[in-house]
Protein backbone atom coordinates (compact mmCIF):
# COMPACT_ATOMS: atom_id res chain seq x y z
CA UNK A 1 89.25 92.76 52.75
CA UNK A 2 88.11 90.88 49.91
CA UNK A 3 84.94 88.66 50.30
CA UNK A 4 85.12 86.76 46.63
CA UNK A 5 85.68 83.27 47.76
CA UNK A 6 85.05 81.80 43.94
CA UNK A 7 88.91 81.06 44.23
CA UNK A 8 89.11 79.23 47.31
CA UNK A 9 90.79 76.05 47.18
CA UNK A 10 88.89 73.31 46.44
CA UNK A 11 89.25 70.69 48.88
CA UNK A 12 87.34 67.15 49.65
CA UNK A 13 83.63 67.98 50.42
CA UNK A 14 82.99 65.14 52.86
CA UNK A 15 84.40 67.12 55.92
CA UNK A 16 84.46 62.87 56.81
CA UNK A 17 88.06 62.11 55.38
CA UNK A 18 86.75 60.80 52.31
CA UNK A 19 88.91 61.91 49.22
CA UNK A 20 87.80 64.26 46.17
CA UNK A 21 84.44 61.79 44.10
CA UNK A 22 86.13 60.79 41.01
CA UNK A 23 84.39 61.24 37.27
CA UNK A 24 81.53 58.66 37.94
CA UNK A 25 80.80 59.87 41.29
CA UNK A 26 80.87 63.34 39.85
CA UNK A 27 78.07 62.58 37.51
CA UNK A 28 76.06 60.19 39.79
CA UNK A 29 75.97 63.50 42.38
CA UNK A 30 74.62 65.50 40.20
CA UNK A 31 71.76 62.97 38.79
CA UNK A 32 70.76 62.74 42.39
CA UNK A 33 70.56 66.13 43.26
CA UNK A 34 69.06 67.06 40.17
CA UNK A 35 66.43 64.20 40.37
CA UNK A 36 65.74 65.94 44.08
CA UNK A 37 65.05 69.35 42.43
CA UNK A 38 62.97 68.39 40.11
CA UNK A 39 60.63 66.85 42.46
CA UNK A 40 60.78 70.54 44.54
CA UNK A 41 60.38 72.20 40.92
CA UNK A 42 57.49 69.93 39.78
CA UNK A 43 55.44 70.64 42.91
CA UNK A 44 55.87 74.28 42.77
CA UNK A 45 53.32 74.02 39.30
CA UNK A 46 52.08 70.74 39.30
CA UNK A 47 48.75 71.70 41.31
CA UNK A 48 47.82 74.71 39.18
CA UNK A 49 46.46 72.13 36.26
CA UNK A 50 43.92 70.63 39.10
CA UNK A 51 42.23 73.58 40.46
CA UNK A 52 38.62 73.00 39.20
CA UNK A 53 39.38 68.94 40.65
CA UNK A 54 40.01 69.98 43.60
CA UNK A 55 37.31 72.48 44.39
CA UNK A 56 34.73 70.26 42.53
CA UNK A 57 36.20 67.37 45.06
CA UNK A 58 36.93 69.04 48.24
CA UNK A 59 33.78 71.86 47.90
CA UNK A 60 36.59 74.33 48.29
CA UNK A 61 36.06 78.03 47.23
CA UNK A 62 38.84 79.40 44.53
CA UNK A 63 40.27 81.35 47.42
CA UNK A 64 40.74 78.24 49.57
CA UNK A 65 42.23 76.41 46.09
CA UNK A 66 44.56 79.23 45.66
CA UNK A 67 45.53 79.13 49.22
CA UNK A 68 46.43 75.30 48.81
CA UNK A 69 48.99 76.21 46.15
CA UNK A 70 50.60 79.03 47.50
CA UNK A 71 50.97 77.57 51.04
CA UNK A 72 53.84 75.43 49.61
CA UNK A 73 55.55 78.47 47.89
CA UNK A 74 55.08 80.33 51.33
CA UNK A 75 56.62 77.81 53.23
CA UNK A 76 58.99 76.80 50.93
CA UNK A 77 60.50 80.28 50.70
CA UNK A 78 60.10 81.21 54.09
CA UNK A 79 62.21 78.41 55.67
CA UNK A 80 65.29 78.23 52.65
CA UNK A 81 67.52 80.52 54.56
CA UNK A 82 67.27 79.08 58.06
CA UNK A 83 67.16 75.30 56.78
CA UNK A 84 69.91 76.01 53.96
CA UNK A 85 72.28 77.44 57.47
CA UNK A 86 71.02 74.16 59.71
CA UNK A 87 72.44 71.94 56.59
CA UNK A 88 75.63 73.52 56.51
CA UNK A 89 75.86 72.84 60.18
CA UNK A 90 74.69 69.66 60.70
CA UNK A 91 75.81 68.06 57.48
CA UNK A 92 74.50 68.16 53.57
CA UNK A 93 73.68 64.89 53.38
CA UNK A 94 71.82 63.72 56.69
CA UNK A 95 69.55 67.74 55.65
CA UNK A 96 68.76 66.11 52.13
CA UNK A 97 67.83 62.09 53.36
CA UNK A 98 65.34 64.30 56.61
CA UNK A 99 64.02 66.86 53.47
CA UNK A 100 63.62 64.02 50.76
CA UNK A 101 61.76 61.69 53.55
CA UNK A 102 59.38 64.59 54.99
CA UNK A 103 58.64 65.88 51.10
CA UNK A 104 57.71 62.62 49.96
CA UNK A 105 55.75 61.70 53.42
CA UNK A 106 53.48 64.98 52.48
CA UNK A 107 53.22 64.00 48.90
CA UNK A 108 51.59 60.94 49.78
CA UNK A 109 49.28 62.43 52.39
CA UNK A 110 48.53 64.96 49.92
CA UNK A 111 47.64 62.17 47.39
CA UNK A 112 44.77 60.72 49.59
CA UNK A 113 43.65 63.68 51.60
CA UNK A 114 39.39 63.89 51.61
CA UNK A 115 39.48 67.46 52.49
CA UNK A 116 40.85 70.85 51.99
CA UNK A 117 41.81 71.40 55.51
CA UNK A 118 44.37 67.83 55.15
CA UNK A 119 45.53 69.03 51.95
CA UNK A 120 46.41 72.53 53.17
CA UNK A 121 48.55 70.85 55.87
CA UNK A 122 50.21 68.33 53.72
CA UNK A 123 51.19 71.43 51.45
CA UNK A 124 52.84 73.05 54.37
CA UNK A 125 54.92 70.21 55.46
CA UNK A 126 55.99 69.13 51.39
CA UNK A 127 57.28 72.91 51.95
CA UNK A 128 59.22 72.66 54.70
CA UNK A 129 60.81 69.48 52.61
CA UNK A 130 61.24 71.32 49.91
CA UNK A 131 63.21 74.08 51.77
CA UNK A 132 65.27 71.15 53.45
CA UNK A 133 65.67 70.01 49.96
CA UNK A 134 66.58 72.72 47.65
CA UNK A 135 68.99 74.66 49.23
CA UNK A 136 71.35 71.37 49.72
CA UNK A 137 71.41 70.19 46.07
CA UNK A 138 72.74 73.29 45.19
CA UNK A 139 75.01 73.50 48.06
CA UNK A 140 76.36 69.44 47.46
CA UNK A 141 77.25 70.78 44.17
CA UNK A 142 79.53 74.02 44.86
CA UNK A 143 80.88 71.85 47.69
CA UNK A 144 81.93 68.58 46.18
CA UNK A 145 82.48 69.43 42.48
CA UNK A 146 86.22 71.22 41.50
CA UNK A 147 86.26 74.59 39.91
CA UNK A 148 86.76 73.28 36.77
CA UNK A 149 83.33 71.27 36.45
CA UNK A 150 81.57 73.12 38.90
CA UNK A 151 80.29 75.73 35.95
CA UNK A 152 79.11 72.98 34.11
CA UNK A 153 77.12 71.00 37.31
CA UNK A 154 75.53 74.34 38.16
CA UNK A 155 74.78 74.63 34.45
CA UNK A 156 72.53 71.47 34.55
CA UNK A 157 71.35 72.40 38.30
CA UNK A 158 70.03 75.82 36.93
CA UNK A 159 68.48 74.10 33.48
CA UNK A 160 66.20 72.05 35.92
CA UNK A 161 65.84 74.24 38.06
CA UNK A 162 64.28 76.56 35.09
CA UNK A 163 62.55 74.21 32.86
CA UNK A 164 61.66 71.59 35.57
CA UNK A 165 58.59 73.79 36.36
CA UNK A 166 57.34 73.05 32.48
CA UNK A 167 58.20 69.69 32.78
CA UNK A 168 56.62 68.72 35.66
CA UNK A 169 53.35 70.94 34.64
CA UNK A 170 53.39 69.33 31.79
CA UNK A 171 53.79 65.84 33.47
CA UNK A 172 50.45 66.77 35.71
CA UNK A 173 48.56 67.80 32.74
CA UNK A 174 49.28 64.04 31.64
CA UNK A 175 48.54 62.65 34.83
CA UNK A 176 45.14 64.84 34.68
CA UNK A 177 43.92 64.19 31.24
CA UNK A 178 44.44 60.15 31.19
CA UNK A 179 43.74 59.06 34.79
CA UNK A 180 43.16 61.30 37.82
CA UNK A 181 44.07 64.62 39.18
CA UNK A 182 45.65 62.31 42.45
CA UNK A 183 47.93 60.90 40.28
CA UNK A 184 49.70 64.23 40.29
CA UNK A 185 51.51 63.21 43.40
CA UNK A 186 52.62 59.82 42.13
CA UNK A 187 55.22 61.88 40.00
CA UNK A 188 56.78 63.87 42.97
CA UNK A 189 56.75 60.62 44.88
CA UNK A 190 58.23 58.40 42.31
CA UNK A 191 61.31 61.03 41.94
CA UNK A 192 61.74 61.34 46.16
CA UNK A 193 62.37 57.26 46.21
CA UNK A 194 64.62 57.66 43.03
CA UNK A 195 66.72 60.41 44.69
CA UNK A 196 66.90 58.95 47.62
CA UNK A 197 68.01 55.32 46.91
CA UNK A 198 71.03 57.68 45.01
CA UNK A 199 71.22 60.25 47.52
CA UNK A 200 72.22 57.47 50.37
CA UNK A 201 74.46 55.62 47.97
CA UNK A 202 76.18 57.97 46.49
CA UNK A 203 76.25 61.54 47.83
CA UNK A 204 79.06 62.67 49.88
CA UNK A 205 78.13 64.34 53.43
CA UNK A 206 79.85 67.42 54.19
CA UNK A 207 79.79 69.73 56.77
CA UNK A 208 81.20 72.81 58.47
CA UNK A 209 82.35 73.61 62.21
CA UNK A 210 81.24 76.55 63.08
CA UNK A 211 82.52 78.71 66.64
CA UNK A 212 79.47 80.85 66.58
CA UNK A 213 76.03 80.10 67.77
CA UNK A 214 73.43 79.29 65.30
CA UNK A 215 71.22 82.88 64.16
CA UNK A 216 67.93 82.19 65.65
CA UNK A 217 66.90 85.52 65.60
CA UNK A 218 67.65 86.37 62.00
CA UNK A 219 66.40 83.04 61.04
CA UNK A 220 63.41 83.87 62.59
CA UNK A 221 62.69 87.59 61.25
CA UNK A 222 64.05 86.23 58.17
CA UNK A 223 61.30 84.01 57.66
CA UNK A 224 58.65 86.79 58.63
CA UNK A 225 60.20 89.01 56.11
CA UNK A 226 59.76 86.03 53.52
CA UNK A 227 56.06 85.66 54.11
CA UNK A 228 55.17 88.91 54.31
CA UNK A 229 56.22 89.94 51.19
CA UNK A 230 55.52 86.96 49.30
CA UNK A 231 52.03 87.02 50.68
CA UNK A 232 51.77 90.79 49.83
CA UNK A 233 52.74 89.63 45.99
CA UNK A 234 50.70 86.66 45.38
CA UNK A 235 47.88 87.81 47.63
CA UNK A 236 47.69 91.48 46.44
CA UNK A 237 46.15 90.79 42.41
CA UNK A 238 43.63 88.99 44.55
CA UNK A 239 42.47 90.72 47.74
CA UNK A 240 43.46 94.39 46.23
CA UNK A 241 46.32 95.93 47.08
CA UNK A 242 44.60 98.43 49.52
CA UNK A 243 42.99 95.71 51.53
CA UNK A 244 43.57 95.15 55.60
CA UNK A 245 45.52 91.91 54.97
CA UNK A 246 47.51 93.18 51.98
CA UNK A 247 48.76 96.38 54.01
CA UNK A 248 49.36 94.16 57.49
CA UNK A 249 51.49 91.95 55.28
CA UNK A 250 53.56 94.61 53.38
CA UNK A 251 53.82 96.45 56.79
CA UNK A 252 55.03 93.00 58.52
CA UNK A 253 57.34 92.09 55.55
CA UNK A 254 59.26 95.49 55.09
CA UNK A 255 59.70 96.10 59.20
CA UNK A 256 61.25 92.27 59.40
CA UNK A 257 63.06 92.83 56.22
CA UNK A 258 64.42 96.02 57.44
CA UNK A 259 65.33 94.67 60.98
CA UNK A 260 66.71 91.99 59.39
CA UNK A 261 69.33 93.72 57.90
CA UNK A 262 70.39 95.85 61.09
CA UNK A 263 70.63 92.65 63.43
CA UNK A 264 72.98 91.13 60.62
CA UNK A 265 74.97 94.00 60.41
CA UNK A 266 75.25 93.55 64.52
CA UNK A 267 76.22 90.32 63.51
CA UNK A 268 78.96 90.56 61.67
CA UNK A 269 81.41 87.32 61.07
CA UNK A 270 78.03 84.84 63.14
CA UNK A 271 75.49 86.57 60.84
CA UNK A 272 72.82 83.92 58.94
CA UNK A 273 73.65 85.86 56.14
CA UNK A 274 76.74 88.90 56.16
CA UNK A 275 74.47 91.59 54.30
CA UNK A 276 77.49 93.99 53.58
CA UNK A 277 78.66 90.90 50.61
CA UNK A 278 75.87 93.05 48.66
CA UNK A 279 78.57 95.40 47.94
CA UNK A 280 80.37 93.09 45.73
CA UNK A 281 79.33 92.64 42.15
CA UNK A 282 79.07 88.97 41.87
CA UNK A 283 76.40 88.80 44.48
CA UNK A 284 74.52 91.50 43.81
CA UNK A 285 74.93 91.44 39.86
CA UNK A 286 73.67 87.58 40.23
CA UNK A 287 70.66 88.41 42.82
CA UNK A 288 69.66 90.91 40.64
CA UNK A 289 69.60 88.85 37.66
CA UNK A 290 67.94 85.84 38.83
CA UNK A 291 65.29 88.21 40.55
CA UNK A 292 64.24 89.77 37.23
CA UNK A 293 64.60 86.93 34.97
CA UNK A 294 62.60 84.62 36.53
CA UNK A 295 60.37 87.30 37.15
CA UNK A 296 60.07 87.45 33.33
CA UNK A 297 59.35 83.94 33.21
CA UNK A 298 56.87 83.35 35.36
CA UNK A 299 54.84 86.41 34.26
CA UNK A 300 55.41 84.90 30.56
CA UNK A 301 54.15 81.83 31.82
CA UNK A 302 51.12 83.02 33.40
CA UNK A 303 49.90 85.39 30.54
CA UNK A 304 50.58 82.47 28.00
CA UNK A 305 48.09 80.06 29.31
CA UNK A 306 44.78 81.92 28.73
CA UNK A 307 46.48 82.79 25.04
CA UNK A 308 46.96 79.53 24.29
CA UNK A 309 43.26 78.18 26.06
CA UNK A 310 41.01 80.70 25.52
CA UNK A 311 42.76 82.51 22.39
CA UNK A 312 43.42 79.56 20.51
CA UNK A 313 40.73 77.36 22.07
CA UNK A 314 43.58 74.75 23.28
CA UNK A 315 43.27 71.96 26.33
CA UNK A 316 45.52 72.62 28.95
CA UNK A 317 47.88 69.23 28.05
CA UNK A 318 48.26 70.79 24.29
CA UNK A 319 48.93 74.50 26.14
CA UNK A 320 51.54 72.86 28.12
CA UNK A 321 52.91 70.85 25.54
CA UNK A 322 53.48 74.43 23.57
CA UNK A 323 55.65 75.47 26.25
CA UNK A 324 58.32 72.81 25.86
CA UNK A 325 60.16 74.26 23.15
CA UNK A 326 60.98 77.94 25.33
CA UNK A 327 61.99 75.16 28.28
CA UNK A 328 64.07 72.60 26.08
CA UNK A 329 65.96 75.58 25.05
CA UNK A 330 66.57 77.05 27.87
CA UNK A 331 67.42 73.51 29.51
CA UNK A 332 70.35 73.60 26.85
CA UNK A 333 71.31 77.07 26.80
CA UNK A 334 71.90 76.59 30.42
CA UNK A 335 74.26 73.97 29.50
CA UNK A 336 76.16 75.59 27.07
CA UNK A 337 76.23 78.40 29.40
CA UNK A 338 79.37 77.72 31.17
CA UNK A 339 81.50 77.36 27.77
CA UNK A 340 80.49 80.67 26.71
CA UNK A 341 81.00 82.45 30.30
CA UNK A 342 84.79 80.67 30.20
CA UNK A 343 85.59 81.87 26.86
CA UNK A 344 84.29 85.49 26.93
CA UNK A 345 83.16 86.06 30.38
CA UNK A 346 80.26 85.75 33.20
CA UNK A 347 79.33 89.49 32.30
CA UNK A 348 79.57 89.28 28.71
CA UNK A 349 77.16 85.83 29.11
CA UNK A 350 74.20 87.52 30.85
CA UNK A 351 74.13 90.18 28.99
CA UNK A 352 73.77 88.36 25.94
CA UNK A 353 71.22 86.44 27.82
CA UNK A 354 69.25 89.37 29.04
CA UNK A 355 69.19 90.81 25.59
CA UNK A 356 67.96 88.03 23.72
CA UNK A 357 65.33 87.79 26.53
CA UNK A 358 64.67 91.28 25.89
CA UNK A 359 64.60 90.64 22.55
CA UNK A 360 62.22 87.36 22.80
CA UNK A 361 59.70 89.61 24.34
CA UNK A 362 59.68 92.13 22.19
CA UNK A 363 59.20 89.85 19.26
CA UNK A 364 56.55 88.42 21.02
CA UNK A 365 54.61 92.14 21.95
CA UNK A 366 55.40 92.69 18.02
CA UNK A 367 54.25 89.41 15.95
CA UNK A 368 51.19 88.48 18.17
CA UNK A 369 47.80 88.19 16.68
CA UNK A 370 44.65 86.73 17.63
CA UNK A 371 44.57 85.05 14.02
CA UNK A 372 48.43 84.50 14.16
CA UNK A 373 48.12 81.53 16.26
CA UNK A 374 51.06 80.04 17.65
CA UNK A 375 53.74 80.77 14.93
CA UNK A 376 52.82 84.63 15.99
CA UNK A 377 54.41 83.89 19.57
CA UNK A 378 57.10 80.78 18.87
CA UNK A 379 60.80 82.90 17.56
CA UNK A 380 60.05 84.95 20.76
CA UNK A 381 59.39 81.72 22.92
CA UNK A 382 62.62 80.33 21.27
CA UNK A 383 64.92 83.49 22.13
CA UNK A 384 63.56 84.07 25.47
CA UNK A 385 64.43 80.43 26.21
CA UNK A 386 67.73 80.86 24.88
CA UNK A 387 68.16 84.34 26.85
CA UNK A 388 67.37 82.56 30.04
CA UNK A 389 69.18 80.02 30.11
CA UNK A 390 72.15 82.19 29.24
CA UNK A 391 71.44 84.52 32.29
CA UNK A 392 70.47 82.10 34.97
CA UNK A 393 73.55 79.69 35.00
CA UNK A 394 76.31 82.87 35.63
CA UNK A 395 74.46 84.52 37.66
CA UNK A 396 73.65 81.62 40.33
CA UNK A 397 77.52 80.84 39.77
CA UNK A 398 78.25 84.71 40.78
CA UNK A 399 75.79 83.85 43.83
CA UNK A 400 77.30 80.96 45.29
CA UNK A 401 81.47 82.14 44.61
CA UNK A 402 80.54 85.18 46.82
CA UNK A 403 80.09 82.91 49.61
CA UNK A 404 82.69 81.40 51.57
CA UNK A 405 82.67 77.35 51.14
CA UNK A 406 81.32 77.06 54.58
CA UNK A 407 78.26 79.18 53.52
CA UNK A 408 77.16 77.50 50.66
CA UNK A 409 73.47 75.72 52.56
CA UNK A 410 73.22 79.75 52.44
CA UNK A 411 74.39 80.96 49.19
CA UNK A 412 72.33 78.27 47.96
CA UNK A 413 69.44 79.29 49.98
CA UNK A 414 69.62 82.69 48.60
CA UNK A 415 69.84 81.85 45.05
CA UNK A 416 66.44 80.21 45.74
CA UNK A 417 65.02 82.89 47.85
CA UNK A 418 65.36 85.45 44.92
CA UNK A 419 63.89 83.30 42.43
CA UNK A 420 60.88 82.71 44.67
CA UNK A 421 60.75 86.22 45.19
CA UNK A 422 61.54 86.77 41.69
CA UNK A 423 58.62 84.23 40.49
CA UNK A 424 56.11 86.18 42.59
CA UNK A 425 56.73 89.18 41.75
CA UNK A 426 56.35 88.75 37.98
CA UNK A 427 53.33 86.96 38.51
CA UNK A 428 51.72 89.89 39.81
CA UNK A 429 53.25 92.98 37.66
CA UNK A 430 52.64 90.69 34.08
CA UNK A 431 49.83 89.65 35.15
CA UNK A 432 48.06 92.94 36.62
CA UNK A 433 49.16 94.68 33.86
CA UNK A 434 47.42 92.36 31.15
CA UNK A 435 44.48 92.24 33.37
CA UNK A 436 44.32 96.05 33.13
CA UNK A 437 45.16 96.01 29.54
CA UNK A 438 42.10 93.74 28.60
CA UNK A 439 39.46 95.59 30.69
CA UNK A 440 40.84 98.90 29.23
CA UNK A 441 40.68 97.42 25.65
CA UNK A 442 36.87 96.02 25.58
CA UNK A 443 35.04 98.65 27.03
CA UNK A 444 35.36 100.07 23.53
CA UNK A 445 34.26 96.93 21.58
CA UNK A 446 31.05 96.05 23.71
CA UNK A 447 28.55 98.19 21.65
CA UNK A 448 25.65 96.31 20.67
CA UNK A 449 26.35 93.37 23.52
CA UNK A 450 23.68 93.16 26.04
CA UNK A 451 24.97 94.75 29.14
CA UNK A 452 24.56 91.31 31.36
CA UNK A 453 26.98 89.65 28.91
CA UNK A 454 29.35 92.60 28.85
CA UNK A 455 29.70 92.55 32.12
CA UNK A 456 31.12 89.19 31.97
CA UNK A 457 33.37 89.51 29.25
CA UNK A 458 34.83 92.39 31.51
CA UNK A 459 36.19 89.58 33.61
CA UNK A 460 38.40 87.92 31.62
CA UNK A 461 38.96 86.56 27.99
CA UNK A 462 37.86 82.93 29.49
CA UNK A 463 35.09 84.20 31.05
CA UNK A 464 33.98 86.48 27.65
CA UNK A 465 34.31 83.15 25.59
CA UNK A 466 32.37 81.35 28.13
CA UNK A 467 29.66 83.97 28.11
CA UNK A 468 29.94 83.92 24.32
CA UNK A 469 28.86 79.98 23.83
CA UNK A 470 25.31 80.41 24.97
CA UNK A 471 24.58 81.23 21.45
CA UNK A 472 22.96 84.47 19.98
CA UNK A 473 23.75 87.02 17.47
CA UNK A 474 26.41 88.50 18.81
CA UNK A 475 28.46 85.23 19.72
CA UNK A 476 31.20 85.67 17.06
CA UNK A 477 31.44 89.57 17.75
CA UNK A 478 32.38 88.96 21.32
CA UNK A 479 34.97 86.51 20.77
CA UNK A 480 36.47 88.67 18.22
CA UNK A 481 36.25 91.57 21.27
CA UNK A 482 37.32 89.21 23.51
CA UNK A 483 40.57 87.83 21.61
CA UNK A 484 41.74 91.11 20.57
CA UNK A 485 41.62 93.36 23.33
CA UNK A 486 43.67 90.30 25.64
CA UNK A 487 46.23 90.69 22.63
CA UNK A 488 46.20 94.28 23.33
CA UNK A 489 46.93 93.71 27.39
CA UNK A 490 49.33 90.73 25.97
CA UNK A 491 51.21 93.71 24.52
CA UNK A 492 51.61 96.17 27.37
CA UNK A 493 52.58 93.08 29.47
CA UNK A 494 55.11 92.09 26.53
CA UNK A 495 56.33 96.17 26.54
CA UNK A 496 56.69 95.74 30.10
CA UNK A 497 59.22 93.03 30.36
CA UNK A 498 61.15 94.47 27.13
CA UNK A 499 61.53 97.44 30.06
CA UNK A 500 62.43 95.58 32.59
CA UNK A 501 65.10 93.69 30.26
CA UNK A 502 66.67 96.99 29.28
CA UNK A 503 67.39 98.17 32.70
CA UNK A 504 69.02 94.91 33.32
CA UNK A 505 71.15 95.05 30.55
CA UNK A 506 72.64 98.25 31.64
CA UNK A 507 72.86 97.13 34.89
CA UNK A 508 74.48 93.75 33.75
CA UNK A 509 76.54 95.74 31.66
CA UNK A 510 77.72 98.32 34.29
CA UNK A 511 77.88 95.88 37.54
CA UNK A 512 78.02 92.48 36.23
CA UNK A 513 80.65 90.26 37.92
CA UNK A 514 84.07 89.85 36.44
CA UNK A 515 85.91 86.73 35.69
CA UNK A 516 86.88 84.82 39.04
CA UNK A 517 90.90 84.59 39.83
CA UNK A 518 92.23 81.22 39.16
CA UNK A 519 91.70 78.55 41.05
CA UNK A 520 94.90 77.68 43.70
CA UNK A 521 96.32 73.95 43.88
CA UNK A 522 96.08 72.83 47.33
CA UNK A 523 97.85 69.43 46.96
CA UNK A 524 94.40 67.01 46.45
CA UNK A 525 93.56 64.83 43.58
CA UNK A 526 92.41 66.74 40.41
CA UNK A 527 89.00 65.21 39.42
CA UNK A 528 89.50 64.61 35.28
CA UNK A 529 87.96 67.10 33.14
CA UNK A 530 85.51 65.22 31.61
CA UNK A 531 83.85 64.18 34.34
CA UNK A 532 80.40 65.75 32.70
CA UNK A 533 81.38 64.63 28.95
């Protein structure tokens, strides 16, 4: 039996008796739940610009730093499926108001905490927001917007949800540099109260009966699964991966994911999430997708930062400002996205995506120079933004029409679940692998540099240029050393991703989903067709 729901009818998302939102509700929706995700988004990266604050302030170790950003992530990811299922159940709107009110109730306590141990707590709880949060806007959107518009809405859903994380990083940066590295939360907090004034005026509640019991069992091992891997990816660069706590989480991860997926299959029809719908393209083509792309990204991301601060010597507002044009155009490609995908195809879209991503990288593995600056880097900034934002809006579309409408808290949930896992994942393979590259490179261009010093450039590029400022004849050798051998482990991280690319062409290419069946009148109100013009 055929479990591509993309042409279900589409009916009045209230589930209240309200009718289908007409063209101004339409686009008030959408600026609320977009306004929601970018507070989610902007947390996600915000804290990374404040790390040396925070330790300085809170006489925190880098380990207990590290541990206050990822805690959100952890939590965050860990909770989307269950929470994403609950909101389905118990009604989109009443899920977003709770999320929206705990999120920003964290923010604040965040904001003022004197110590690491209240911060690491309010992290956890803007998490289990977040996961309240994210999965619904998504969800509101393939629930409440017609087939028609709905490729356009997820369009600007996905451009957020892709660029939001520059943005809002580049936002803190602001916040850092002019007043206070507190101030960071003021952003998160000021976008909570703006989505939900809109979210309570405007939003449509909708829900959906279900005559099965709620899956508190694969809710529950779903969440283990979550953190164990996740923990095993962001944890593993740092602890080594052959440490106690790295093994006890990959062992823990891969035994819940794995039971997981037999006590779904036992399931069947009251399943949290019906495992066998990974046979169909459009899930599985989209999952994949997302999971590599924004893989791709965040490893970019990461391995551009010390380029642009130790390489080119820039502060981190300037580095962040350098990012916006790969996020602006991916913001818009994202957009345009859903024209192109009507016209020629979903498949035909991310492919073109992934290869111009591909492409973007390889420029970038190709033109880079430590004397280059940033032209050296910017075409492939420019095409992998493009390629992105080609790839991600299809493929969460693919995602969220394999799910039946009464699924969508879920569908939703799992578009975000891959992207987390996605996000950690490239994290650690781009950034181990230009880690490796570096140390590999300036063994060979140490001669002459006292062995102390050495020994610190081994560390790191930042760490070499630090070393390097104390003066002494050999200053201007080891910064040369330094900036060229990260431009050699910039290159096998560039190769890498050009890899990774490839195989998802030909998987895109072979797999992909097809274009959905036409939509079926069902007798409601058509909502006009420029309701996003």
């Amino acid at each position: 039996m055929s479990t591509n729901h993309s042409a279900q009818p589409v009916r009045a998302a209230t589930g209240d008796g309200e009718g289908v939102p007409d063209a101004r509700q339409l686009r008030t929706i959408l600026i609320a739940v977009s306004v929601a995700l970018m507070a989610v988004i902007a947390s996600v990266s915000g804290l990374n610009v404040a790390q040396t604050h925070m330790a300085v302030e809170f006489g925190a170790s880098q380990n207990t730093i590290l541990w206050i950003i990822n805690i959100y992530t952890l939590a965050l990811a860990a909770l989307l499926l269950p929470l994403g299922a609950i909101g389905d159940r118990l009604g989109r709107k009443p899920m977003l108001i709770a999320g929206l009110g705990v999120f920003g109730a964290a923010s604040v306590v965040a904001g003022l905490a004197q110590s690491a141990e209240v911060m690491l707590a309010a992290r956890v709880a803007a998490g289990v927001g977040a996961a309240m949060i994210m999965p619904i806007t998504l969800a509101v959107i393939t629930s409440t917007f017609p087939e028609e518009q709905r490729g356009k809405a997820i369009g600007v859903w996905t451009g957020v949800a892709g660029g939001g994380g520059i943005l809002g990083m580049f936002l803190s940066a602001l916040l850092v540099d002019v007043a206070d590295w507190r101030w960071l939360f003021v952003l998160p907090v000021a976008l909570v109260l703006v989505a939900l004034a809109m979210t309570v005026k405007s939003v449509p509640n909708s829900r959906e009966a279900s005559g099965h019991r709620f899956d508190t069992v694969g809710a529950l091992v779903s969440a283990v699964a979550v953190v164990g891997l996740i923990f095993v990816l962001q944890e593993g660069p740092e602890r080594g991966w052959t440490a106690p706590a790295t093994l006890t989480g990959l062992a823990a991860g891969l035994i819940a994911a794995i039971g997981f997926v037999v006590w779904e299959l036992r399931r069947r029809e009251a399943a949290l999430l019906d495992v066998r719908l990974f046979r169909e393209r459009g899930l599985a083509g989209g999952s994949v997708t997302l999971l590599a792309v924004f893989g791709v990204q965040a490893g970019i991301a990461v391995v551009l930062f010390p380029f642009f601060q130790a390489v080119l010597g820039w502060s981190g507002l300037l580095s962040t400002v350098a990012l916006m044009p790969m996020a602006v155009t991916m913001m818009m490609a994202s957009g345009l996205a859903p024209k192109l995908a009507a016209r020629v195809g979903p498949r035909s879209t991310m492919a073109t995506g992934v290869a111009l991503a591909g492409v973007g990288l390889a420029l970038m593995a190709l033109l880079v120079s430590a004397d280059g600056g940033f032209a050296s880097i910017l075409p492939g900034m420019l095409a992998m933004g493009v390629g992105m934002g080609l790839s991600m809006t299809p493929s969460t579309e693919a995602i969220t029409g394999s799910l039946p409408r009464e699924k969508q808290g879920v569908a939703s949930a799992l578009n975000d679940v891959t992207r987390e896992f996605g996000t950690a994942l490239g994290v650690a393979l781009l950034g181990a692998l230009l880690s490796a590259g570096y140390r590999g490179a300036i063994g060979d261009r140490l001669h002459g540099i006292p062995r102390e010093t050495a020994d610190t450039a081994r560390e790191g590029v930042a760490n070499a240029v630090e070393a390097a400022q104390g003066g002494g004849p050999h200053a201007r050798d080891l910064v040369r050393a330094a900036k060229e051998s990260f431009v050699d482990g910039w290159q096998q991280a560039m190769w890498a991703g050009v890899a990774v690319m490839a195989a998802l062409f030909l998987y895109v290419a072979l797999r992909g989903p097809g274009r959905p069946a036409p939509t079926v009148a069902d007798g409601h109100e058509t909502v006009q067709a420029d309701a996003l013009n």
